[in-house]
N, C-alpha and C. Protein backbone atom coordinates (compact mmCIF):
# COMPACT_ATOMS: atom_id res chain seq x y z
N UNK A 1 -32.88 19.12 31.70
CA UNK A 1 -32.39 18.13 30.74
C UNK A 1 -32.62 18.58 29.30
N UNK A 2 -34.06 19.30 29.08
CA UNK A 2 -34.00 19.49 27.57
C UNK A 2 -33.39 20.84 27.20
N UNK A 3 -32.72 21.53 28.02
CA UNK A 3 -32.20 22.45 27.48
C UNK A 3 -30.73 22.37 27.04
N UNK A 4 -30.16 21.35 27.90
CA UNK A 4 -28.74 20.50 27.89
C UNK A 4 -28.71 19.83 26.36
N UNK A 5 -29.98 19.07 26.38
CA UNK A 5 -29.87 18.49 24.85
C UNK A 5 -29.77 19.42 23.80
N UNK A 6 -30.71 20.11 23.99
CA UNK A 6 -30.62 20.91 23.02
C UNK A 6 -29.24 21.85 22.64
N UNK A 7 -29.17 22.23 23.69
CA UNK A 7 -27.28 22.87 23.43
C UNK A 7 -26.29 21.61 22.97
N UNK A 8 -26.07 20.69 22.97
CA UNK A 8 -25.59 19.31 22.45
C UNK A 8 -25.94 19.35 21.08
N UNK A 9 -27.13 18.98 21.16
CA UNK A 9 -27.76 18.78 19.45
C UNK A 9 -27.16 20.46 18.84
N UNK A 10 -27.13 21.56 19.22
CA UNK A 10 -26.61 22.57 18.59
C UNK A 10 -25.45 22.26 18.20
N UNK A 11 -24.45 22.59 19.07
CA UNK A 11 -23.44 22.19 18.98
C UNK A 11 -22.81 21.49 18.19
N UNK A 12 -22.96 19.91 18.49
CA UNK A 12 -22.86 18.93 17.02
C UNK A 12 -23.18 19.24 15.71
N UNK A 13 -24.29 19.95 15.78
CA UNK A 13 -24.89 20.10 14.74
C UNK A 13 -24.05 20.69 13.87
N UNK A 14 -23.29 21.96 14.73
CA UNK A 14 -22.64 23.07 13.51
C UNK A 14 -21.06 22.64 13.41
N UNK A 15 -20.67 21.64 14.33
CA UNK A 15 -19.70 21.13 14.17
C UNK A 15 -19.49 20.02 12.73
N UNK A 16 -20.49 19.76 12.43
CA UNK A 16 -20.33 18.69 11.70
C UNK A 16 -21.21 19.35 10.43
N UNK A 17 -21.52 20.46 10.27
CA UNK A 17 -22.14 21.10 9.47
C UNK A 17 -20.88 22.00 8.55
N UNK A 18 -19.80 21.90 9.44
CA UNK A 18 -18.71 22.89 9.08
C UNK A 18 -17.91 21.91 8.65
N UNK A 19 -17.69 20.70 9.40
CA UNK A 19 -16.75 19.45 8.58
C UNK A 19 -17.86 19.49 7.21
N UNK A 20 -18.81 19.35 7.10
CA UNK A 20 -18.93 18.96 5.69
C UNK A 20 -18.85 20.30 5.20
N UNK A 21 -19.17 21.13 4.86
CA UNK A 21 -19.26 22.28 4.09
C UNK A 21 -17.47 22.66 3.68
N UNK A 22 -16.75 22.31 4.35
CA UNK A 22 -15.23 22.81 4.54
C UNK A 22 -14.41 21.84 3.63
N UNK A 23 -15.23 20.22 3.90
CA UNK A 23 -14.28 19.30 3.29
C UNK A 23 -14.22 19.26 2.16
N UNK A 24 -15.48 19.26 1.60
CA UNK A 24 -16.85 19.02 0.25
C UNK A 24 -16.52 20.16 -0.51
N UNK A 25 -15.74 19.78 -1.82
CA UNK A 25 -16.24 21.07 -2.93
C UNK A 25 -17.13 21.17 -4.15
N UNK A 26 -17.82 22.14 -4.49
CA UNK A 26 -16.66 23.44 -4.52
C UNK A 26 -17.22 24.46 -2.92
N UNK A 27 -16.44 25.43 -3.19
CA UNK A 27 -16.71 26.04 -1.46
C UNK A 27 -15.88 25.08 -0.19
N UNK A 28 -14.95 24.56 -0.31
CA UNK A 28 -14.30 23.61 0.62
C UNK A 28 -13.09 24.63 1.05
N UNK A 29 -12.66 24.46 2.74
CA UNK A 29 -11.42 25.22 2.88
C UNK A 29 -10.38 24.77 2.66
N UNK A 30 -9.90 23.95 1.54
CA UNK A 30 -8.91 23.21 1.20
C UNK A 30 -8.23 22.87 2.70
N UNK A 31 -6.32 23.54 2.59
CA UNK A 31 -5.80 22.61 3.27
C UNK A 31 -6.30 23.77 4.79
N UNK A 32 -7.15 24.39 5.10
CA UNK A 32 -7.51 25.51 5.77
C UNK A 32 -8.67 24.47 6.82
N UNK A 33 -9.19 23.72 6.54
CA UNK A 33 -10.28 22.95 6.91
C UNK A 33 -10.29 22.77 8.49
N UNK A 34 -9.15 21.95 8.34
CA UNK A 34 -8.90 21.97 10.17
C UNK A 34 -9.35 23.24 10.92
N UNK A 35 -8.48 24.40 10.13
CA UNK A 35 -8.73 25.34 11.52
C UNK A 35 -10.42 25.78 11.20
N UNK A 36 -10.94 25.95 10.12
CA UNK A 36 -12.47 26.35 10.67
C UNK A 36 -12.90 24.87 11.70
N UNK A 37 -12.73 24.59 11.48
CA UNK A 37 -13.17 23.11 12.02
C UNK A 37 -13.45 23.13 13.88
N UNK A 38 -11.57 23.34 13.84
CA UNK A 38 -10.78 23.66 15.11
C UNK A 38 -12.00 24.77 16.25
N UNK A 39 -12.36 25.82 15.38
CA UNK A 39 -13.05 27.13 15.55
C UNK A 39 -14.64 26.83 15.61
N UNK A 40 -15.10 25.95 14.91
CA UNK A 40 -16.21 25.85 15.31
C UNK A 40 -16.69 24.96 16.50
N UNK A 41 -15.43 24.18 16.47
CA UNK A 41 -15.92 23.71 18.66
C UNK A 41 -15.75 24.38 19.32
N UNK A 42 -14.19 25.09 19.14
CA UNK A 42 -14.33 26.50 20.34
C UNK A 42 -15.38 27.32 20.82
N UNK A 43 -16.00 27.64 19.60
CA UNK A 43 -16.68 28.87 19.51
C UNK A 43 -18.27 28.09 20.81
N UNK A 44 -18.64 26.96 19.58
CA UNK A 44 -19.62 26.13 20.56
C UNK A 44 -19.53 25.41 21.94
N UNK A 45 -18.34 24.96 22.08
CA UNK A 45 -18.07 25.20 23.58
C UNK A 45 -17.96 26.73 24.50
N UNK A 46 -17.60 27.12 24.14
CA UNK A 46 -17.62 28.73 24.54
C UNK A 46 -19.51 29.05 25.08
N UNK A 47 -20.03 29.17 23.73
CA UNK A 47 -21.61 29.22 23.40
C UNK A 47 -22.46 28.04 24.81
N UNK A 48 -22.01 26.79 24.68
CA UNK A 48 -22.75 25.98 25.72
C UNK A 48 -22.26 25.29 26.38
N UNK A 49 -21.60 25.20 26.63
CA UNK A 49 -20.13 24.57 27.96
C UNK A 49 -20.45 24.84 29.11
N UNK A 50 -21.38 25.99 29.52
CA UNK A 50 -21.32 26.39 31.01
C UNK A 50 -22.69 25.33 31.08
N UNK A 51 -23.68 25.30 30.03
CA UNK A 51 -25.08 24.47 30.47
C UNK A 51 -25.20 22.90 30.37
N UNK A 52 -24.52 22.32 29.36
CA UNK A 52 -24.75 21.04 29.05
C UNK A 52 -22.72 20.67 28.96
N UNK A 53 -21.95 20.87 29.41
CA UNK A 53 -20.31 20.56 29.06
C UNK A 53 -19.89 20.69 28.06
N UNK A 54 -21.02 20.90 27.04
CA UNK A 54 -19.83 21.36 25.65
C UNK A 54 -19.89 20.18 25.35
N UNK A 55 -20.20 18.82 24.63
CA UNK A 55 -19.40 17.57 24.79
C UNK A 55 -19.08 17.74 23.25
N UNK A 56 -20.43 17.68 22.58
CA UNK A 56 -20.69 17.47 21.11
C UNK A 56 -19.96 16.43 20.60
N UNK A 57 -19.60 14.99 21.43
CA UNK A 57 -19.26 14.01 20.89
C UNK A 57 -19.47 13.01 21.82
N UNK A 58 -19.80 11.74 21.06
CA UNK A 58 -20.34 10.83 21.86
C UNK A 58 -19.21 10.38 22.86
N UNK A 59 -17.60 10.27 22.12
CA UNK A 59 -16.65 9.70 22.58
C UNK A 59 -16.24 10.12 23.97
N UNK A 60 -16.58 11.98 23.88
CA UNK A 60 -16.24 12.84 24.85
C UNK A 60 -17.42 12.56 25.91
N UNK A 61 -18.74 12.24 25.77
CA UNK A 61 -19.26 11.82 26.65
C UNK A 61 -19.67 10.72 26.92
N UNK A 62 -18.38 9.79 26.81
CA UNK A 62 -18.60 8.52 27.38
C UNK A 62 -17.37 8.70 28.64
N UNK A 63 -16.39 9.69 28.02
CA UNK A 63 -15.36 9.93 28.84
C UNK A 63 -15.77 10.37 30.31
N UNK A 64 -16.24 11.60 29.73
CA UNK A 64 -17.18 12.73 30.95
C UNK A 64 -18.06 11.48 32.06
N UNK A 65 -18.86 10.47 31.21
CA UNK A 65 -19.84 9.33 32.16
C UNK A 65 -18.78 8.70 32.78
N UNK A 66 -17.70 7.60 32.59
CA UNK A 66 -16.57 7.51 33.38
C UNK A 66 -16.15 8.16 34.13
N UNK A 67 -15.59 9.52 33.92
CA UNK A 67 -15.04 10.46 35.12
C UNK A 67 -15.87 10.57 36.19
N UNK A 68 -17.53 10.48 35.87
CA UNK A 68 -18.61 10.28 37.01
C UNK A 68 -18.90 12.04 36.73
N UNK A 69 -18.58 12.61 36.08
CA UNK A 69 -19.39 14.03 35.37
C UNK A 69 -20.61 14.27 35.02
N UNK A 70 -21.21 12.78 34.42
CA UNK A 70 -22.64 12.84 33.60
C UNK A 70 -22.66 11.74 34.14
N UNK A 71 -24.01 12.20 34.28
CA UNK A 71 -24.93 11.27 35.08
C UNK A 71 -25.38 10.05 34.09
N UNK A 72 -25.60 8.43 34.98
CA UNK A 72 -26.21 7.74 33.67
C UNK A 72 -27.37 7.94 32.81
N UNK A 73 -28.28 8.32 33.49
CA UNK A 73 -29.64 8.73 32.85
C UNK A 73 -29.66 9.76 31.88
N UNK A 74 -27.91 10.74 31.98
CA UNK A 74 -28.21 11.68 30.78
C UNK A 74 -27.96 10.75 29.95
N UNK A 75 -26.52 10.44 30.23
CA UNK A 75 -25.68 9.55 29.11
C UNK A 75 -26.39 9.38 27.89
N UNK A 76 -27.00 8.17 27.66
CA UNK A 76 -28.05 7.81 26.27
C UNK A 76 -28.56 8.82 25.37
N UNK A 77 -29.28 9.80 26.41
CA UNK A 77 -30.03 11.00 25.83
C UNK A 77 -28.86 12.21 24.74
N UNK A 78 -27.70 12.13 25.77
CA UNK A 78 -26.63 13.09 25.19
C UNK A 78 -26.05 12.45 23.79
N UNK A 79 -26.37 11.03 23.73
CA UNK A 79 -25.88 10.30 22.23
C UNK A 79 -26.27 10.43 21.63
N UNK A 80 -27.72 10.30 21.76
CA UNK A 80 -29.13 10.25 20.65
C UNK A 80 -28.89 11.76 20.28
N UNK A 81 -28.63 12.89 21.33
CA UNK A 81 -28.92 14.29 20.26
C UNK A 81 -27.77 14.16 19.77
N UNK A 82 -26.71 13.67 20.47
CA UNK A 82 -25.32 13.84 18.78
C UNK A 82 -25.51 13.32 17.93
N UNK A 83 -25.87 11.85 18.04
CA UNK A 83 -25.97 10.98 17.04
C UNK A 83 -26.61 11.84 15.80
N UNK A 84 -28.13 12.31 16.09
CA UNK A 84 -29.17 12.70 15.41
C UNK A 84 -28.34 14.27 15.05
N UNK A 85 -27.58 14.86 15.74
CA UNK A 85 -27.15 16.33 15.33
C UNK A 85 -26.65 16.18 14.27
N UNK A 86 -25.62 14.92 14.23
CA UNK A 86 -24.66 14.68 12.80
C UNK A 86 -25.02 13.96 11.51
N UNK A 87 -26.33 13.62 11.78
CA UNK A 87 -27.11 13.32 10.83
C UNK A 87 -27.97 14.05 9.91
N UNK A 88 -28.30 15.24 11.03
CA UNK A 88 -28.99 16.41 10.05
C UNK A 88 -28.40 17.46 9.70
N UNK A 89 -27.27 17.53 10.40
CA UNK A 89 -26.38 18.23 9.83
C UNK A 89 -25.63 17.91 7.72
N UNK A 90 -25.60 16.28 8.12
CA UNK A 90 -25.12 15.95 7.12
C UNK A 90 -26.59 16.05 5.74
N UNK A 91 -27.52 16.19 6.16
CA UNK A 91 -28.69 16.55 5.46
C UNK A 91 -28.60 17.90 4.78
N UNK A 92 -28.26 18.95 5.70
CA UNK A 92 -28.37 20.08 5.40
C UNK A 92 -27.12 20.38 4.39
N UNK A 93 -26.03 19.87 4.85
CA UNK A 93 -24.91 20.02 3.62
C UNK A 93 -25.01 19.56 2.52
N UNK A 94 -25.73 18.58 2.44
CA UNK A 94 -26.49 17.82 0.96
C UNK A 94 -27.32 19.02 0.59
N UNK A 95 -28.06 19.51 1.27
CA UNK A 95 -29.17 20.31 0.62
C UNK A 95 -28.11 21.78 0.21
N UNK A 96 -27.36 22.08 0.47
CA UNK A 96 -26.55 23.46 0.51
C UNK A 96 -26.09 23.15 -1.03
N UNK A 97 -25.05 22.12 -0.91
CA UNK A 97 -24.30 21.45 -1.74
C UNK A 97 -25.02 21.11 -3.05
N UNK A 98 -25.89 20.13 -2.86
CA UNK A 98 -26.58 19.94 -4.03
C UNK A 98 -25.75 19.19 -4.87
N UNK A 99 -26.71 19.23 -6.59
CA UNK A 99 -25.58 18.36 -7.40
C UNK A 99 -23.88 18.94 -7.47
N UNK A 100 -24.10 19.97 -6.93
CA UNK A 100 -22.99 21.14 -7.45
C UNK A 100 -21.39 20.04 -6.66
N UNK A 101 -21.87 18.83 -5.26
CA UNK A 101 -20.99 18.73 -4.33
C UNK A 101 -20.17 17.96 -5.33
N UNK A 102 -18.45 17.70 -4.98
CA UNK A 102 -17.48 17.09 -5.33
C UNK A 102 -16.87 16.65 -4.47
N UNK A 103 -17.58 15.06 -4.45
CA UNK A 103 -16.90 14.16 -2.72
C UNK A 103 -15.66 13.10 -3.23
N UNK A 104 -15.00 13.17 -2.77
CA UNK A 104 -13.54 11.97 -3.15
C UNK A 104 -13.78 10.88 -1.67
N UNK A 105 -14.16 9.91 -2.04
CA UNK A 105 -14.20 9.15 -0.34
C UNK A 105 -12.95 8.93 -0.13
N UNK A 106 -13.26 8.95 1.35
CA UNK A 106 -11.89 8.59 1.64
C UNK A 106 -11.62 6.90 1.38
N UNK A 107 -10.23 7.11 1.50
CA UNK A 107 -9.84 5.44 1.79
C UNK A 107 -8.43 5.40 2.13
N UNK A 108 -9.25 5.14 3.76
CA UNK A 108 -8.09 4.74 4.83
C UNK A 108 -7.27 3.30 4.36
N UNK A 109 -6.08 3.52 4.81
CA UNK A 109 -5.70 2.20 5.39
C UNK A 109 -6.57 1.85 7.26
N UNK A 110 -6.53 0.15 6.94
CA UNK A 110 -7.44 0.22 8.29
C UNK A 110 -6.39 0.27 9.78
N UNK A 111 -5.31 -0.46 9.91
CA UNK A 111 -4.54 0.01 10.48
C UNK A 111 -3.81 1.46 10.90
N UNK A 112 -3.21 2.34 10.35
CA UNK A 112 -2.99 3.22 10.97
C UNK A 112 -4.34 3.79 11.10
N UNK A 113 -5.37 4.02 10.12
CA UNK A 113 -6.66 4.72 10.56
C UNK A 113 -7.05 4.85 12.22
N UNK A 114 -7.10 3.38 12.29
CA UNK A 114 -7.55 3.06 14.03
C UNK A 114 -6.55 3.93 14.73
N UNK A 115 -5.43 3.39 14.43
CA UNK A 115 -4.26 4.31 15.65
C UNK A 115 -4.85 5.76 15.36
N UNK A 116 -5.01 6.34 14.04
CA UNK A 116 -4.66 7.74 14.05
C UNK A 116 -6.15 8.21 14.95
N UNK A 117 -7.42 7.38 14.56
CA UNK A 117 -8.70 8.17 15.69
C UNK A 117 -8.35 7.86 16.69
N UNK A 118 -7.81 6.51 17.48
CA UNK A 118 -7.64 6.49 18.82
C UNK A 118 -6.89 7.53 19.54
N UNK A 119 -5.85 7.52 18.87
CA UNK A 119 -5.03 8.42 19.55
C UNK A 119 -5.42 9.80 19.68
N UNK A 120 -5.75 10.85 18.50
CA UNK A 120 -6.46 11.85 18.94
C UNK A 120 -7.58 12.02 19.14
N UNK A 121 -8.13 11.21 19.60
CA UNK A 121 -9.58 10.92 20.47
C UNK A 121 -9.35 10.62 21.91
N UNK A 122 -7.88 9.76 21.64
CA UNK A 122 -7.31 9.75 23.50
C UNK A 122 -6.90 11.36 23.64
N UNK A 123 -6.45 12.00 22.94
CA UNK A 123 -6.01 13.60 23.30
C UNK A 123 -6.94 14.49 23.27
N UNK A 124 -8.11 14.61 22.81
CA UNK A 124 -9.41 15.11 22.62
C UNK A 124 -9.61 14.95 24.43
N UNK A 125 -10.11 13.92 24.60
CA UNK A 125 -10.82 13.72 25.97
C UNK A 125 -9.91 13.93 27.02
N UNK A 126 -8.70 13.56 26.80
CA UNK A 126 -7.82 13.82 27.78
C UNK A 126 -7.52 15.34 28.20
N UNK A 127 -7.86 15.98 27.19
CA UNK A 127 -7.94 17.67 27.27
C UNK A 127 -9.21 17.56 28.03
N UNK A 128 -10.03 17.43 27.53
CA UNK A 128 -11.52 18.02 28.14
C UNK A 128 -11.48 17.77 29.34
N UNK A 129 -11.09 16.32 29.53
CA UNK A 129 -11.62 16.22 31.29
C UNK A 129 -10.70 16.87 31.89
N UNK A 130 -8.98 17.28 31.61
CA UNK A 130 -8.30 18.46 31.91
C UNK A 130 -8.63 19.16 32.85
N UNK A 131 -8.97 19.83 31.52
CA UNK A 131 -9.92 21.37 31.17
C UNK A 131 -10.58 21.66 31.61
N UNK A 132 -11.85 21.03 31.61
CA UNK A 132 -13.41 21.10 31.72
C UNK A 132 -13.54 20.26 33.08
N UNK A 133 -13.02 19.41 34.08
CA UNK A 133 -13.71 18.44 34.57
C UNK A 133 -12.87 18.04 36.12
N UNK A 134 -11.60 18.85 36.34
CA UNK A 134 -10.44 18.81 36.86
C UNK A 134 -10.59 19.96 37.92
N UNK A 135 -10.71 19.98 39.31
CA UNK A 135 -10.46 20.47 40.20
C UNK A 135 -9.65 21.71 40.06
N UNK A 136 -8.52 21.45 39.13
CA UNK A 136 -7.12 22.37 39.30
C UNK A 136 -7.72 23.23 38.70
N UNK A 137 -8.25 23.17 37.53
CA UNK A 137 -8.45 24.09 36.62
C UNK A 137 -10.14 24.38 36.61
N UNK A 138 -11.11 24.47 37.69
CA UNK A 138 -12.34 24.96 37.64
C UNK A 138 -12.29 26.69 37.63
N UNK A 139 -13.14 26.52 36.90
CA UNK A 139 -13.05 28.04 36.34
C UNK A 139 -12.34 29.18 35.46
N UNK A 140 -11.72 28.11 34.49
CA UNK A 140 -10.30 28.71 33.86
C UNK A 140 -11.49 29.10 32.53
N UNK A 141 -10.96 29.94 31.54
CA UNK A 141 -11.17 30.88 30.88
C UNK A 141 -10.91 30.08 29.50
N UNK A 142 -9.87 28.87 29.18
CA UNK A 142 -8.93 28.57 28.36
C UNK A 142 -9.36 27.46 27.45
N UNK A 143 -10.85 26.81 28.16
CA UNK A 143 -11.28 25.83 28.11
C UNK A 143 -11.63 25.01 26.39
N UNK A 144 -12.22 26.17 25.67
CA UNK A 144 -12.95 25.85 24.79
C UNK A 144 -11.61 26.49 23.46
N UNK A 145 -10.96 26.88 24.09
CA UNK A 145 -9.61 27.17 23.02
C UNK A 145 -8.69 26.03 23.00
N UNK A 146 -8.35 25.07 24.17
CA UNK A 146 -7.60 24.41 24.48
C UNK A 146 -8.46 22.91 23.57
N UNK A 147 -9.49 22.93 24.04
CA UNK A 147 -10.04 21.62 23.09
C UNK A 147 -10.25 21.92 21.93
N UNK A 148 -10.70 22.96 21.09
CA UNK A 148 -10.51 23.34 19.72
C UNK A 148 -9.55 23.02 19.09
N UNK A 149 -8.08 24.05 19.82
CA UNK A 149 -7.45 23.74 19.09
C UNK A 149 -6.89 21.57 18.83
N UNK A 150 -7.15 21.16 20.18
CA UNK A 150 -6.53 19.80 20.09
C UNK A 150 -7.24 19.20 19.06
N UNK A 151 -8.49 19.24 18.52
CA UNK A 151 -9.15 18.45 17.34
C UNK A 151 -8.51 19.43 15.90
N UNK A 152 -8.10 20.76 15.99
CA UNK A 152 -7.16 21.14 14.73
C UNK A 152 -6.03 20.78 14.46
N UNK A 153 -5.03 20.38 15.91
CA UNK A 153 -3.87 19.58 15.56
C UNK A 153 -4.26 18.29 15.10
N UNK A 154 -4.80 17.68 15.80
CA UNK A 154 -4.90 16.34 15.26
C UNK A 154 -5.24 16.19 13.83
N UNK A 155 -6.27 17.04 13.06
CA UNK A 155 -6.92 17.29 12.13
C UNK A 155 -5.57 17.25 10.99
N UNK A 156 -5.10 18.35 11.40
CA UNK A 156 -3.64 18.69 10.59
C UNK A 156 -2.69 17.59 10.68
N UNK A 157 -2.36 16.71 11.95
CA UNK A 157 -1.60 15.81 11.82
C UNK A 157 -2.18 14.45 11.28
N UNK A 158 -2.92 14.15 11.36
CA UNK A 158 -3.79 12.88 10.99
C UNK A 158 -5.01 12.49 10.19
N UNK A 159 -5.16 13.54 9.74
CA UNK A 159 -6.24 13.95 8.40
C UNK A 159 -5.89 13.30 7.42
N UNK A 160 -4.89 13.49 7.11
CA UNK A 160 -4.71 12.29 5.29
C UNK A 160 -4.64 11.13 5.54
N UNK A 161 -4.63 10.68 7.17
CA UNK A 161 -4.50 9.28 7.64
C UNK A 161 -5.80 8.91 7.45
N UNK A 162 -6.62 9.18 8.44
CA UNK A 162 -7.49 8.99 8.37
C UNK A 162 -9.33 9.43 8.41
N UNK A 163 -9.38 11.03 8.01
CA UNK A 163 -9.96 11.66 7.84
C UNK A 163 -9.98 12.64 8.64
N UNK A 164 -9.62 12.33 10.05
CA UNK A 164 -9.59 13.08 11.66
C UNK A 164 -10.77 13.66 11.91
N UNK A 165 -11.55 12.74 12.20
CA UNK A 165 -12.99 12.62 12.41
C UNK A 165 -13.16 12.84 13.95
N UNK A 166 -12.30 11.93 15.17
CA UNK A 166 -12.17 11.88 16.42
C UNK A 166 -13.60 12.24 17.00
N UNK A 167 -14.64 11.66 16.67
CA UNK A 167 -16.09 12.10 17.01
C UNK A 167 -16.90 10.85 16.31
N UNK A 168 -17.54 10.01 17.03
CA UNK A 168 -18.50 9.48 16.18
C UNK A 168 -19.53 10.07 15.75
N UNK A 169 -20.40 11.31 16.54
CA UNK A 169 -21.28 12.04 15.71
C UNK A 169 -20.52 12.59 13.99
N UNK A 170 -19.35 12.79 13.92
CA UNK A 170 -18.85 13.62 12.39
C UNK A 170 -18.28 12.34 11.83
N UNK A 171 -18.08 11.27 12.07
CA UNK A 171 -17.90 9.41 12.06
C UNK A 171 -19.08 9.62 11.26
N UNK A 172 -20.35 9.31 11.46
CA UNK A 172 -21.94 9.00 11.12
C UNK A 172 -22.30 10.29 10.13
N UNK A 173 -22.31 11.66 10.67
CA UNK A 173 -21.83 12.79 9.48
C UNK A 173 -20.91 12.46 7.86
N UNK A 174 -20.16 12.18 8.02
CA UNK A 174 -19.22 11.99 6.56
C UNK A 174 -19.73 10.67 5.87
N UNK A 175 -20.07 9.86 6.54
CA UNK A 175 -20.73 8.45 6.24
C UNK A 175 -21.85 8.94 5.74
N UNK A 176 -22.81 9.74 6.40
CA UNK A 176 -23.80 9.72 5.20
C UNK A 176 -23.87 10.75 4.19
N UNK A 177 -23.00 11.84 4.28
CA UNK A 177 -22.12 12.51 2.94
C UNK A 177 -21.60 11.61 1.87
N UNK A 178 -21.09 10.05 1.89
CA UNK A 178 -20.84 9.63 1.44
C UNK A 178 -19.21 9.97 1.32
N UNK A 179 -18.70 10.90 2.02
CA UNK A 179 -17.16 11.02 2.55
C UNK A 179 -16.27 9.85 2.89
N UNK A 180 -17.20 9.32 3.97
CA UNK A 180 -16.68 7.78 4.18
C UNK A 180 -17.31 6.83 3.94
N UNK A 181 -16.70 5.99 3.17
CA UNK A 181 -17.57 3.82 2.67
C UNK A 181 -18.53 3.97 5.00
N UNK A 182 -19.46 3.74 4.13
CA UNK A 182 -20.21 2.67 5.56
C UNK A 182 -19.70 1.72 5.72
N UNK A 183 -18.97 0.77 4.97
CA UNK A 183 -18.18 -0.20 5.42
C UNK A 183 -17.38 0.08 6.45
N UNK A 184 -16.96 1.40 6.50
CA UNK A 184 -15.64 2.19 7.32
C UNK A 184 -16.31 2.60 8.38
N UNK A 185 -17.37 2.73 8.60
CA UNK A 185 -17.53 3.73 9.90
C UNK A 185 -17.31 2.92 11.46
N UNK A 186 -16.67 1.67 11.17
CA UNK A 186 -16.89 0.54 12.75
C UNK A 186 -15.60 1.42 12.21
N UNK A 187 -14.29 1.36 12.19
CA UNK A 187 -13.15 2.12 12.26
C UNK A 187 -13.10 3.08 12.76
N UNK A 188 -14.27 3.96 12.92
CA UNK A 188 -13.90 5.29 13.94
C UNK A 188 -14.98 5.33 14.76
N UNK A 189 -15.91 4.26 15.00
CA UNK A 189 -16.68 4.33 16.24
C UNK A 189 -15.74 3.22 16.83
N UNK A 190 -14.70 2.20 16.71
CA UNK A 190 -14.29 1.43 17.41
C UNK A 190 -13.10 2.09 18.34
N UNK A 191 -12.06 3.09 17.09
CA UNK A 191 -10.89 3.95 17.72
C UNK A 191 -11.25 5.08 18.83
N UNK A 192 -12.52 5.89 18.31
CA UNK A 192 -12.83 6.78 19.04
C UNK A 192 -13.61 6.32 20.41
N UNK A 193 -14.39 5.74 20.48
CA UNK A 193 -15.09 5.48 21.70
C UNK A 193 -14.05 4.17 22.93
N UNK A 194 -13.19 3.93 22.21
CA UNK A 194 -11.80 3.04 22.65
C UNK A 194 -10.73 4.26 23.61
N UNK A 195 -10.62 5.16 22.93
CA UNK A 195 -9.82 6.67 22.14
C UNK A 195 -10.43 7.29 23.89
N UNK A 196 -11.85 7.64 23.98
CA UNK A 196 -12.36 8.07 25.32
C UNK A 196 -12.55 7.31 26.39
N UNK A 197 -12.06 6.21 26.20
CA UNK A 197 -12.62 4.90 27.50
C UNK A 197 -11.00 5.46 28.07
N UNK A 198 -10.10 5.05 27.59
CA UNK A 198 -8.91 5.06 28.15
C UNK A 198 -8.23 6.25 28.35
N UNK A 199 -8.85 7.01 28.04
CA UNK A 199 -8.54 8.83 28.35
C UNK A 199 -8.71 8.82 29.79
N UNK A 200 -10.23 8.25 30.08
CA UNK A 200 -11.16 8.60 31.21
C UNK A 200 -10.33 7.42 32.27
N UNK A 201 -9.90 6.00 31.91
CA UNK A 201 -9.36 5.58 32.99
C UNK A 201 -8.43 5.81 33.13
N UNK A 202 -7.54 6.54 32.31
CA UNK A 202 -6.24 6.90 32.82
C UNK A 202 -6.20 8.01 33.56
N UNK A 203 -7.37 9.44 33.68
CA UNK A 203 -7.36 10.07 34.24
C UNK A 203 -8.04 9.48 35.62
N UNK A 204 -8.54 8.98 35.97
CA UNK A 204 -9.34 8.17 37.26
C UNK A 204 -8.34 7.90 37.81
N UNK A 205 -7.30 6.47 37.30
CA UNK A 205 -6.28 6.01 37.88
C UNK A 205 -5.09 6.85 38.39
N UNK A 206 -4.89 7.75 37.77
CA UNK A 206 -3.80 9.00 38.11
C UNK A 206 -4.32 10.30 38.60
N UNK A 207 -5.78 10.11 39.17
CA UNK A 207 -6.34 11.02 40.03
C UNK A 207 -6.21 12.65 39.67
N UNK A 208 -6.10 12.74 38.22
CA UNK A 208 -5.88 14.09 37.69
C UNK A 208 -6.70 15.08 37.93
N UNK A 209 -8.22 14.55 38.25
CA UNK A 209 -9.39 15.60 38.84
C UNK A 209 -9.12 16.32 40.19
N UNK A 210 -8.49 15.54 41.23
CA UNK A 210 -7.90 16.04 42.44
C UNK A 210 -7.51 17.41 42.47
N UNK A 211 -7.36 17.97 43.36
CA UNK A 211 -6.97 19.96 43.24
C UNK A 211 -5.56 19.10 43.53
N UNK A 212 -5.26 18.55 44.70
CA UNK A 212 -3.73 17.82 45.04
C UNK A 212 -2.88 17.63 43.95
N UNK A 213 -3.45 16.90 42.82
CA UNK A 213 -3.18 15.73 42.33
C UNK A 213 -1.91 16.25 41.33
């Protein structure tokens, strides 16, 4: 178990270490952001995917606990190290950054916002359990490219919407960057963890894990 966390808490960590450093200027990858972004889950799924699933998001492992992947007793534990990954992550970009940072908060509309995390938070998880969690495809090679890139499309398509966060750990990250109003953050813990509930029962109900199926 603590080695699982700990690959989690990594993970998150540099995921949301790279959303801020990328978004935040000066040193930001302008309109480039997504794809480091995209690249730093790959890379960390790649890195710890075979020990703990790669989740590095709470949303993704609420999905994974539905599919019956993760066990309940991890469940909690796997939140607390994201939760806490995207928190010190967002520490460390403060400390990098310094007075030097130049943050514009966002400000969503609250309507499409919700649609835009739900939805690629429903495509986030709906890849992973795919990918990662699916009979058909155990042992495929493709895994940690295929979910990368789906949080860079989305990123690219739904970013000026609504930040394209699709993670409540980088949700709680930009919030305490001051990226996003705390007023805002029930907006992407409500879309996203909504975003993985219905990923996970739609894959259950349509038996997509099946080798058959």
């Amino acid at each position: 178990m603590l080695s699982k966390l700990v690959v989690e808490f990594l993970g998150t960590f540099f995921l949301v270490l790279t959303v801020g450093q990328t978004v935040i200027n000066p040193g930001g990858a302008g309109p480039l952001a997504p794809l480091a972004i995209g690249s730093a889950l790959m890379v960390m799924i790649y890195a710890g995917g075979h020990r703990s699933g790669g989740h590095y998001n709470p949303a993704v492992t609420l999905a994974v606990w539905l599919r019956g992947k993760c066990s309940t007793a991890e469940m909690p534990f796997y939140l607390l190290a994201q939760f806490a990954a995207g928190f010190v992550a967002a520490v460390v970009v403060s400390l990098i950054k310094g007075s030097a940072a130049e943050i514009t908060p966002l400000a969503p509309t609250i309507l499409p916002a919700l649609v835009a995390e739900f939805l690629f938070t429903f495509a986030l998880a709906y890849v992973v359990l795919n990918v990662a969690t699916s009979a058909g495809t155990a042992g495929n090679s493709f895994y940690g490219l295929a979910i990368g890139f789906t949080v860079m499309t989305g990123a690219f398509a739904v970013g000026p919407v609504s930040g394209g966060a699709f993670n409540p750990a980088v949700a709680l990250g930009i919030t305490a960057l001051g990226v996003s109003p705390a007023a805002n953050i029930w907006i992407y813990l409500v879309a996203e963890f909504a975003g993985g509930a219905v990923a996970a029962i739609l894959f259950n109900v349509l038996k997509l894990g099946e080798a058959d199926a």
